[in-house]
Protein backbone atom coordinates (compact mmCIF):
# COMPACT_ATOMS: atom_id res chain seq x y z
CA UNK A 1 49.31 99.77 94.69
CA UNK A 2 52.41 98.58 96.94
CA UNK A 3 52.96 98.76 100.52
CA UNK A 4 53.24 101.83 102.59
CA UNK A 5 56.61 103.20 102.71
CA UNK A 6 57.84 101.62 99.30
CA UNK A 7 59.09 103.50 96.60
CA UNK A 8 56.93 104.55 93.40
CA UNK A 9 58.41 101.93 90.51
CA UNK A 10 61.52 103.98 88.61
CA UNK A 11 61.49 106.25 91.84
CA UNK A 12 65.41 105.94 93.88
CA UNK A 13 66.02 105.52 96.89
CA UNK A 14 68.40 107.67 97.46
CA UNK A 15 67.87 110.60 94.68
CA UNK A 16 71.22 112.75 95.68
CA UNK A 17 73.21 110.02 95.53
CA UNK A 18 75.77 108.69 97.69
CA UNK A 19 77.76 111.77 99.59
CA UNK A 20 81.12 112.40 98.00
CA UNK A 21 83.91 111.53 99.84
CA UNK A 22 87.14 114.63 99.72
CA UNK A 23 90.08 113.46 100.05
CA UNK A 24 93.11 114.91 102.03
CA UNK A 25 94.96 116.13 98.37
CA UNK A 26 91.14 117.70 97.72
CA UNK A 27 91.12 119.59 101.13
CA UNK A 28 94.63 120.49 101.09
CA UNK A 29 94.20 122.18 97.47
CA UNK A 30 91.07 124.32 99.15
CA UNK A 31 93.03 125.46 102.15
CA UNK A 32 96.50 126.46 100.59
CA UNK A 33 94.46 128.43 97.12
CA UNK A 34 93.17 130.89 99.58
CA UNK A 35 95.45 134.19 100.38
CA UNK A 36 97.82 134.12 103.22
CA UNK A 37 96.39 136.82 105.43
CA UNK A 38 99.57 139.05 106.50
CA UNK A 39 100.55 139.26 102.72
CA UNK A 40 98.90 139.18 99.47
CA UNK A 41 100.43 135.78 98.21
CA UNK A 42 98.48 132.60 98.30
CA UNK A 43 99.13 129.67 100.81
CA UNK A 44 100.70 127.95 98.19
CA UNK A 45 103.43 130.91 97.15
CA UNK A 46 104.22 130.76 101.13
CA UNK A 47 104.42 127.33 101.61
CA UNK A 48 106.57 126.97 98.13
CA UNK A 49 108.97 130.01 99.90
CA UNK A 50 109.43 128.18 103.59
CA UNK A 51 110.26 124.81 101.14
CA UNK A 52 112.95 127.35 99.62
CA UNK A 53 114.25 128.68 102.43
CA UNK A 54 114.76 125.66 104.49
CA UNK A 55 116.37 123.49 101.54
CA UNK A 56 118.76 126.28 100.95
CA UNK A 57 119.38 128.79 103.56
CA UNK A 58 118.96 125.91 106.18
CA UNK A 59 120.46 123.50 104.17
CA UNK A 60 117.47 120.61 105.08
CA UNK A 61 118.73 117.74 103.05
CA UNK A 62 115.24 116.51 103.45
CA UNK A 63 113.24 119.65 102.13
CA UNK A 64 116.11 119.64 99.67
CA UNK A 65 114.91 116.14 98.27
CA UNK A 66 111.43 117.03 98.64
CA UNK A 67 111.86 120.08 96.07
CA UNK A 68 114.10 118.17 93.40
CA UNK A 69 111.19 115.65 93.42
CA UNK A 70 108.66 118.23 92.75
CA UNK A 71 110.63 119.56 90.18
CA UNK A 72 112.33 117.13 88.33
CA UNK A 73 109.82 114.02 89.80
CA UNK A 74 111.84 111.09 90.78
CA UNK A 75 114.66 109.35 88.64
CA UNK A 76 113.79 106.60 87.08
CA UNK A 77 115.62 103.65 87.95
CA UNK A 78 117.01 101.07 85.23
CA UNK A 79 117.62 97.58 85.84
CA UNK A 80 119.46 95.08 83.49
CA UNK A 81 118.57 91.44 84.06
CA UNK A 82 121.04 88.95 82.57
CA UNK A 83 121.75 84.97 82.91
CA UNK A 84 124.25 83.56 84.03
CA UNK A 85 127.40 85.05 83.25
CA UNK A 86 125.47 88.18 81.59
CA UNK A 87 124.86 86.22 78.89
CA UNK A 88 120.66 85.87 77.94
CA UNK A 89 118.26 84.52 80.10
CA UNK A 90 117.21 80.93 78.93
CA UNK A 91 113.70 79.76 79.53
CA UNK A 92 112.81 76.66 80.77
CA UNK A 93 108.60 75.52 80.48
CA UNK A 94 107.25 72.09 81.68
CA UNK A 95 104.21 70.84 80.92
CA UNK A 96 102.39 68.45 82.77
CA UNK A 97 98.92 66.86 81.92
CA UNK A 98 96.39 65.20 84.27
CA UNK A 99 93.96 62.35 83.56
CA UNK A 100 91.20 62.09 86.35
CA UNK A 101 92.33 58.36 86.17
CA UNK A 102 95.53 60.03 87.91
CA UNK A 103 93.35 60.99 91.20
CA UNK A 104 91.97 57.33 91.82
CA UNK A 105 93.00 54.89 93.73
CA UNK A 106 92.47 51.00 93.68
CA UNK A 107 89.62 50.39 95.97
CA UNK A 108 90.74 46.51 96.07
């Protein structure tokens, strides 16, 4: 029989588990799914109509880019890498080998 206090063998130590950790996104998706109390449209719908309403009525170029982001998601960006003169890129490898007998010195 083991010690007092020790665990039976097979028997955890912590049988729940470790507590799960919510993240903002998680606890922002609980509070805006619920209904907006002064009209029967969720927290999302409302928040969705202020995003409107300042990107156009108020003409918020930063709700503006906010929106085409969620709609659209961002452009992708294309870059073109060239050598010199736009012409291919040329690759250049060295190889070097060591010999341990590189690393010692003459101990004369």
């Amino acid at each position: 029989m083991g010690r007092p206090g020790t665990w039976k063998k097979g028997q955890s130590g912590n049988p729940n588990g470790r507590p799960k950790l919510h993240t903002v996104s998680e606890e922002l998706r609980k509070i805006l799914s619920g209904k907006y109390k002064k009209t029967n449209k969720t927290k999302w719908q409302m928040a969705g109509e202020i995003l409107v309403t300042k990107a156009i009525e108020e003409k918020d170029t930063t709700a503006l880019k906010l929106l085409m982001q969620y709609m659209d998601g961002l452009p992708i960006a294309k870059h073109e890498i060239t050598g010199a003169d736009g012409g291919p890129l040329e690759h250049h490898v060295e190889f070097h080998t060591y010999h341990d007998d590189d690393d010692k010195t003459d101990a004369d």
